[in-house]
C-alpha atoms as a PDB file:
ATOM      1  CA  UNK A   1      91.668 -58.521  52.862  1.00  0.00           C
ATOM      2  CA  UNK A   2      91.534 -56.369  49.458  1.00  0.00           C
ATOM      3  CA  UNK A   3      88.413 -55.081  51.280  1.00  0.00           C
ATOM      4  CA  UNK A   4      89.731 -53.907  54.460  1.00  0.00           C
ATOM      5  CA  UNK A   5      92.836 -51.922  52.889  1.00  0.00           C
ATOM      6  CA  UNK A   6      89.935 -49.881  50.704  1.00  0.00           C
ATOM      7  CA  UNK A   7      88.108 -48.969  53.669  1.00  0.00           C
ATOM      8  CA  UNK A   8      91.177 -48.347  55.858  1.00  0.00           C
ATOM      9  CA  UNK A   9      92.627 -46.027  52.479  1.00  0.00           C
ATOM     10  CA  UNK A  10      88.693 -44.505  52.416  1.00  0.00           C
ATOM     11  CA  UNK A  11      89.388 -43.323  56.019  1.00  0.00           C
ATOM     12  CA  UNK A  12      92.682 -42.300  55.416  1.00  0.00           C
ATOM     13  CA  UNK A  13      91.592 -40.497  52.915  1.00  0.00           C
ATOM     14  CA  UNK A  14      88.776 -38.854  54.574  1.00  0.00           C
ATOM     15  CA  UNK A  15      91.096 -37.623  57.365  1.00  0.00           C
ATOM     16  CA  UNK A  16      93.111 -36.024  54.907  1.00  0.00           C
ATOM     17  CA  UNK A  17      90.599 -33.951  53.978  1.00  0.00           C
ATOM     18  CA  UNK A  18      89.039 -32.830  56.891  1.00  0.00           C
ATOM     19  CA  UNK A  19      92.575 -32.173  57.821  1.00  0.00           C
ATOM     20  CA  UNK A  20      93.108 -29.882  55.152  1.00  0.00           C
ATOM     21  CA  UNK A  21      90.187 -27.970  55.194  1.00  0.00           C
ATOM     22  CA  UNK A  22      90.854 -27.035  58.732  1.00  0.00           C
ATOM     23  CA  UNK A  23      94.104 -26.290  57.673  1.00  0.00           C
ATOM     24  CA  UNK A  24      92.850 -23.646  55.049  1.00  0.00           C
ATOM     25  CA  UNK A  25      90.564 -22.415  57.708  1.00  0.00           C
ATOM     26  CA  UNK A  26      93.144 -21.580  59.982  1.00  0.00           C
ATOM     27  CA  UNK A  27      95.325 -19.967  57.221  1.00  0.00           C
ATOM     28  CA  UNK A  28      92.650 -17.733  56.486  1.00  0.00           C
ATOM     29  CA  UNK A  29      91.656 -16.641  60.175  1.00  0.00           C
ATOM     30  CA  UNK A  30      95.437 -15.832  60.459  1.00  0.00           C
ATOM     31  CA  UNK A  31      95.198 -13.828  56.963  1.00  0.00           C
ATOM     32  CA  UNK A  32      92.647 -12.137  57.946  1.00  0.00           C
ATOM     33  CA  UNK A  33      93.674 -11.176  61.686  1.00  0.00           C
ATOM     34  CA  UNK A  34      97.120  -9.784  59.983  1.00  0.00           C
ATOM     35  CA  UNK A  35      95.748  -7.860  57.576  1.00  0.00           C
ATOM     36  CA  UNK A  36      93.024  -6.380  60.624  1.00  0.00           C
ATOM     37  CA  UNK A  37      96.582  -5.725  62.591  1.00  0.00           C
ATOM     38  CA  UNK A  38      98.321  -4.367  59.146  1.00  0.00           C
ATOM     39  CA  UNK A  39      95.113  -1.949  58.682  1.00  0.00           C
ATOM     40  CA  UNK A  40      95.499  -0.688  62.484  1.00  0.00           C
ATOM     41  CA  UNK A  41      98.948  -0.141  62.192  1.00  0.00           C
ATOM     42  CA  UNK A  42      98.321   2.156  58.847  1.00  0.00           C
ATOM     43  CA  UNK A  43      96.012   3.730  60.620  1.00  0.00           C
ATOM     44  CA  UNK A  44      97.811   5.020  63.988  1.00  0.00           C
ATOM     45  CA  UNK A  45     101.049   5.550  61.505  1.00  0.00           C
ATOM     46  CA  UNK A  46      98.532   7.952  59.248  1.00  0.00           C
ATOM     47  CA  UNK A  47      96.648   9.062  62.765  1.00  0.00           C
ATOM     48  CA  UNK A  48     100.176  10.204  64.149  1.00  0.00           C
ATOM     49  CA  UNK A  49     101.387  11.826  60.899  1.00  0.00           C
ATOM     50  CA  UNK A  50      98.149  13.931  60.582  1.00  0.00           C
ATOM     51  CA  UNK A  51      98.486  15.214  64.532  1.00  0.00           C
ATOM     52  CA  UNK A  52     102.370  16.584  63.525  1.00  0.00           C
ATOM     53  CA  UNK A  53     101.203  18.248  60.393  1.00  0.00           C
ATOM     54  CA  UNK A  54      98.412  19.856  62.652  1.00  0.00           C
ATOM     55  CA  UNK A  55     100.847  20.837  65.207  1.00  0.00           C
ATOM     56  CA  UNK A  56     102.997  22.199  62.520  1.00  0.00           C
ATOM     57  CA  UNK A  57     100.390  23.865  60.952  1.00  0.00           C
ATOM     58  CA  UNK A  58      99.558  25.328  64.115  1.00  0.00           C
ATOM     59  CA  UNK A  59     102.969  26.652  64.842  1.00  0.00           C
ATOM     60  CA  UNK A  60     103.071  28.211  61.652  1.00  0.00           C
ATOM     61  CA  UNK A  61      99.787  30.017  62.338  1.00  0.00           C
ATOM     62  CA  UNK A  62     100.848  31.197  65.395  1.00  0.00           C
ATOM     63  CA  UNK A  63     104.459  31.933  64.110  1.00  0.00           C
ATOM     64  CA  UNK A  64     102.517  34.280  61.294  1.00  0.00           C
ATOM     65  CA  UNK A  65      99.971  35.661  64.141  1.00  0.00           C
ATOM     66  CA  UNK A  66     103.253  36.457  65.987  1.00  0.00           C
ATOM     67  CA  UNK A  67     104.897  38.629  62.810  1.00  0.00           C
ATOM     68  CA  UNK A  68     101.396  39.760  62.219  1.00  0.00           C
ATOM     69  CA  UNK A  69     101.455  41.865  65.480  1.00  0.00           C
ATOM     70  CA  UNK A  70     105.038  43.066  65.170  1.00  0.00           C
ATOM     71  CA  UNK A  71     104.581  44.468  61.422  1.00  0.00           C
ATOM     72  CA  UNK A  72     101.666  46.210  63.092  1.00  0.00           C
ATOM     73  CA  UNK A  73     103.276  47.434  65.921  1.00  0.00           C
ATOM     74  CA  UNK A  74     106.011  48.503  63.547  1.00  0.00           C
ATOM     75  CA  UNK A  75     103.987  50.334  60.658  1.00  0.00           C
ATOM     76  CA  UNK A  76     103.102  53.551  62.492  1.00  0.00           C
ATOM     77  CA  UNK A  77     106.630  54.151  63.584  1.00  0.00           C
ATOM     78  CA  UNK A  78     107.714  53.681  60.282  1.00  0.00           C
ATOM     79  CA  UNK A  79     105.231  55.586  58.752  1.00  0.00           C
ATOM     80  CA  UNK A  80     106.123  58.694  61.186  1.00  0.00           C
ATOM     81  CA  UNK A  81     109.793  58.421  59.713  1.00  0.00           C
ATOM     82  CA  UNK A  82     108.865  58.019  56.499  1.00  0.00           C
ATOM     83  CA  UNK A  83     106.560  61.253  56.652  1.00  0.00           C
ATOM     84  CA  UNK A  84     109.502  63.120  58.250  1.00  0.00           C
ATOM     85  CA  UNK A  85     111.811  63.153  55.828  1.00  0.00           C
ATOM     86  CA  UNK A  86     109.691  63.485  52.597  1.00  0.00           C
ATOM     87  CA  UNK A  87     108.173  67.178  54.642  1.00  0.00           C
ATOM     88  CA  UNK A  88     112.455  67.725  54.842  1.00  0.00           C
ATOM     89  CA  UNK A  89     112.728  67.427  51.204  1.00  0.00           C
ATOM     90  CA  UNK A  90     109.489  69.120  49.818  1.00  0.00           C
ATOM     91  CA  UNK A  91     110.138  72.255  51.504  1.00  0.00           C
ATOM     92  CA  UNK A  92     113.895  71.877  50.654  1.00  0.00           C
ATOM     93  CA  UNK A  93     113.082  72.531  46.970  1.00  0.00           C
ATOM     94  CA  UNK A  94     111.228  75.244  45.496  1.00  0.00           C
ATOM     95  CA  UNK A  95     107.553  74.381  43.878  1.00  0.00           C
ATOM     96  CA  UNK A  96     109.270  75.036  40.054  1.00  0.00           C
ATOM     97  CA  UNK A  97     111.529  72.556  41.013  1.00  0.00           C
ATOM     98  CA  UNK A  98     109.218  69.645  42.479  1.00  0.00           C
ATOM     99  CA  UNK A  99     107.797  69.801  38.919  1.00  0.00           C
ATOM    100  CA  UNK A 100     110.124  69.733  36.429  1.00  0.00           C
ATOM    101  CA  UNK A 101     112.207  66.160  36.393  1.00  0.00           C
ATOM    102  CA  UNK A 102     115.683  65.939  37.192  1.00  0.00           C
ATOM    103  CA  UNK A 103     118.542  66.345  34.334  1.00  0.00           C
ATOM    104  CA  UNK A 104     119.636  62.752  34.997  1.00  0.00           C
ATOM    105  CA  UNK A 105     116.177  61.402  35.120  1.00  0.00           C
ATOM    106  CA  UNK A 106     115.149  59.489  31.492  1.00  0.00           C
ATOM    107  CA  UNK A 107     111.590  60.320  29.851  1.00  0.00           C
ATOM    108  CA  UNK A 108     109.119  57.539  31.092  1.00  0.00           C
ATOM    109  CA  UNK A 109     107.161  55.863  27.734  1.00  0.00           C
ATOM    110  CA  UNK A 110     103.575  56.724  27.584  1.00  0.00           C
ATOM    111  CA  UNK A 111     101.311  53.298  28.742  1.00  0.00           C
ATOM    112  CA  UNK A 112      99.740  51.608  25.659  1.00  0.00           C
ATOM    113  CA  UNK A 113      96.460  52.307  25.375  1.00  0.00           C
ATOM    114  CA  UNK A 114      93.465  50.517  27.171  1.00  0.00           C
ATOM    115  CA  UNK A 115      90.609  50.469  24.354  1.00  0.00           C
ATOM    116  CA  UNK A 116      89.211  47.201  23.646  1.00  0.00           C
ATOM    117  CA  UNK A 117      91.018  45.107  26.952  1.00  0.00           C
ATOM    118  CA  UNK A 118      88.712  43.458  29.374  1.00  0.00           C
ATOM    119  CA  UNK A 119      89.633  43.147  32.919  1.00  0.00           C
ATOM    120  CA  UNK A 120      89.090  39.195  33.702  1.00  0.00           C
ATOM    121  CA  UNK A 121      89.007  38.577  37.073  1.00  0.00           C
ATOM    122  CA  UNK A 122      90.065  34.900  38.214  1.00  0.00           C
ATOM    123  CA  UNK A 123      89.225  34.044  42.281  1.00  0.00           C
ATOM    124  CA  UNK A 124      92.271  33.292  43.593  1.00  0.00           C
ATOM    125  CA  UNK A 125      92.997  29.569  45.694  1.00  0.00           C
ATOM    126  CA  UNK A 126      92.206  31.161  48.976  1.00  0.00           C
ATOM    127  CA  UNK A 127      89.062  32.670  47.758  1.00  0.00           C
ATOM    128  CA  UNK A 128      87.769  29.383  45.660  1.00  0.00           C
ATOM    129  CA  UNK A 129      88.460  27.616  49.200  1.00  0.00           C
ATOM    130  CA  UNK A 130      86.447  30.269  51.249  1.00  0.00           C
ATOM    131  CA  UNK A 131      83.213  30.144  48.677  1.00  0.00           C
ATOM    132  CA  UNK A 132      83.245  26.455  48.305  1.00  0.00           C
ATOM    133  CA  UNK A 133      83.484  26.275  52.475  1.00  0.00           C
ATOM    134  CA  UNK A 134      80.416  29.229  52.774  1.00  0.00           C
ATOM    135  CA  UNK A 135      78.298  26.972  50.528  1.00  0.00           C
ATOM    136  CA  UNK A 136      78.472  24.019  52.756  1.00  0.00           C
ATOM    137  CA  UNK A 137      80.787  21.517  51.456  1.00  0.00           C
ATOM    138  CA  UNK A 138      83.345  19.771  53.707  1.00  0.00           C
ATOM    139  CA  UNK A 139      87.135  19.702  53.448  1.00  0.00           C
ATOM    140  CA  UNK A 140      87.525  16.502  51.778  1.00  0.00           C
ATOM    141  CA  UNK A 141      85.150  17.897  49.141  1.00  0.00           C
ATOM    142  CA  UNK A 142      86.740  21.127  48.678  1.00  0.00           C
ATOM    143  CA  UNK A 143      90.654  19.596  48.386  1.00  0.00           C
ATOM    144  CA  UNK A 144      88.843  16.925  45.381  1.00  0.00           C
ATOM    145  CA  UNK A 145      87.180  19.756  43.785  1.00  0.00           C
ATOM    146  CA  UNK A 146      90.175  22.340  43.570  1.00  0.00           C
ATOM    147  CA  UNK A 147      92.959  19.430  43.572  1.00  0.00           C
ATOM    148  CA  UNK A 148      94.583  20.336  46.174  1.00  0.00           C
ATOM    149  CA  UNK A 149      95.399  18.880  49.980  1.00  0.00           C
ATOM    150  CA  UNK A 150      92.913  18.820  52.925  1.00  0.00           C
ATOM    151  CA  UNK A 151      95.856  19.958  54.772  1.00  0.00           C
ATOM    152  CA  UNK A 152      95.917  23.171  52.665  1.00  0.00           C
ATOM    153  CA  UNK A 153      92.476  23.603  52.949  1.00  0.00           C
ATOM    154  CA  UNK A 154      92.283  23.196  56.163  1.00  0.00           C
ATOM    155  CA  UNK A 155      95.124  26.059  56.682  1.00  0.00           C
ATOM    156  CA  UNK A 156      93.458  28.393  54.531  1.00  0.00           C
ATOM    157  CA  UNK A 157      89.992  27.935  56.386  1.00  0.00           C
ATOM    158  CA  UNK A 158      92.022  27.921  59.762  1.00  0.00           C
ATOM    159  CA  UNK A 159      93.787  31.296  58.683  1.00  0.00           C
ATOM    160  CA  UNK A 160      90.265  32.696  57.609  1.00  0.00           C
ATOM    161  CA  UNK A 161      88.575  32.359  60.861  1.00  0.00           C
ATOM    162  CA  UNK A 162      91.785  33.639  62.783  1.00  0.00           C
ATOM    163  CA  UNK A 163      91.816  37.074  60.248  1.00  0.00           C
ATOM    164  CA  UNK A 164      88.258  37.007  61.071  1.00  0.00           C
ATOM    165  CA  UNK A 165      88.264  36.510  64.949  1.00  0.00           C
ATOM    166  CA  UNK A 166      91.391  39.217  65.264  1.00  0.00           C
ATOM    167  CA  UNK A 167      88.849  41.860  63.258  1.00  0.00           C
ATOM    168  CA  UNK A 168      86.120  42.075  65.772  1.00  0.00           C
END
């Protein structure tokens, strides 16, 4: 009798196991399809947040094209009325009297001098960016390199070839 509850507890036992290790296996399918599902959902919520800054960026590039074109369309006229009156007020005085100052007008200190300075020139962001992109590297590259955004450098590149394209 002794014998028969050992082998009935053997099988009991053995059925425990086999029911736990599918167990396991199932928990770990379902792990791993989550964090599959978790992943795509980071990746249409990053997907969808890089199209708006795009189509921001875009509007702001065509929102600076747009003021671009109306300062231009602007500066002659201006400089015509600027010209106009300055003519007015040159032949207004006589030529003693364009060189001497006024009586309210305060003496102007002499610059310090220059000897011994050295112009250093730094590249600026924008032209860093532009070098970087002429030598071949990509964005992702250039935004590690100068610690800054791929956004960013993608803007400055974008407003590059747009400068460019409008010159020829």
């Amino acid at each position: 009798m002794i014998s028969v509850l050992l082998v009935f507890s053997l099988l009991l036992h053995l059925v425990t196991f086999y029911l736990l290790i599918l167990l396991t296996q199932r928990i770990n399918q379902l792990k791993h399809a989550q964090s599959e599902h978790d992943l795509e959902a980071i990746d249409a919520a990053l997907s969808a947040h890089l199209e708006a800054v795009r189509a921001e960026n875009q509007a702001l590039l065509d929102a600076l094209d747009e003021h671009q074109v109306k300062r231009d369309q602007a500066a002659p006229i201006e400089r015509r009325e600027e010209a106009a009156p300055r003519e007015e007020q040159t032949s207004a005085r006589g030529p003693a009297e364009e060189r001497t100052p006024s009586a309210g007008a305060e003496a102007v200190p002499a610059p310090p001098p220059i000897d011994g300075v050295q112009d250093r020139v730094e590249p600026s962001l924008s032209a860093q960016v532009l070098h970087l992109a002429e030598a071949g590297h990509d964005v992702e590259h250039i935004a590690k390199q100068l610690k800054i955004g791929k956004g960013e450098v993608e803007l400055m590149l974008n407003l590059h070839r747009k400068q460019h394209a409008a010159k020829r």
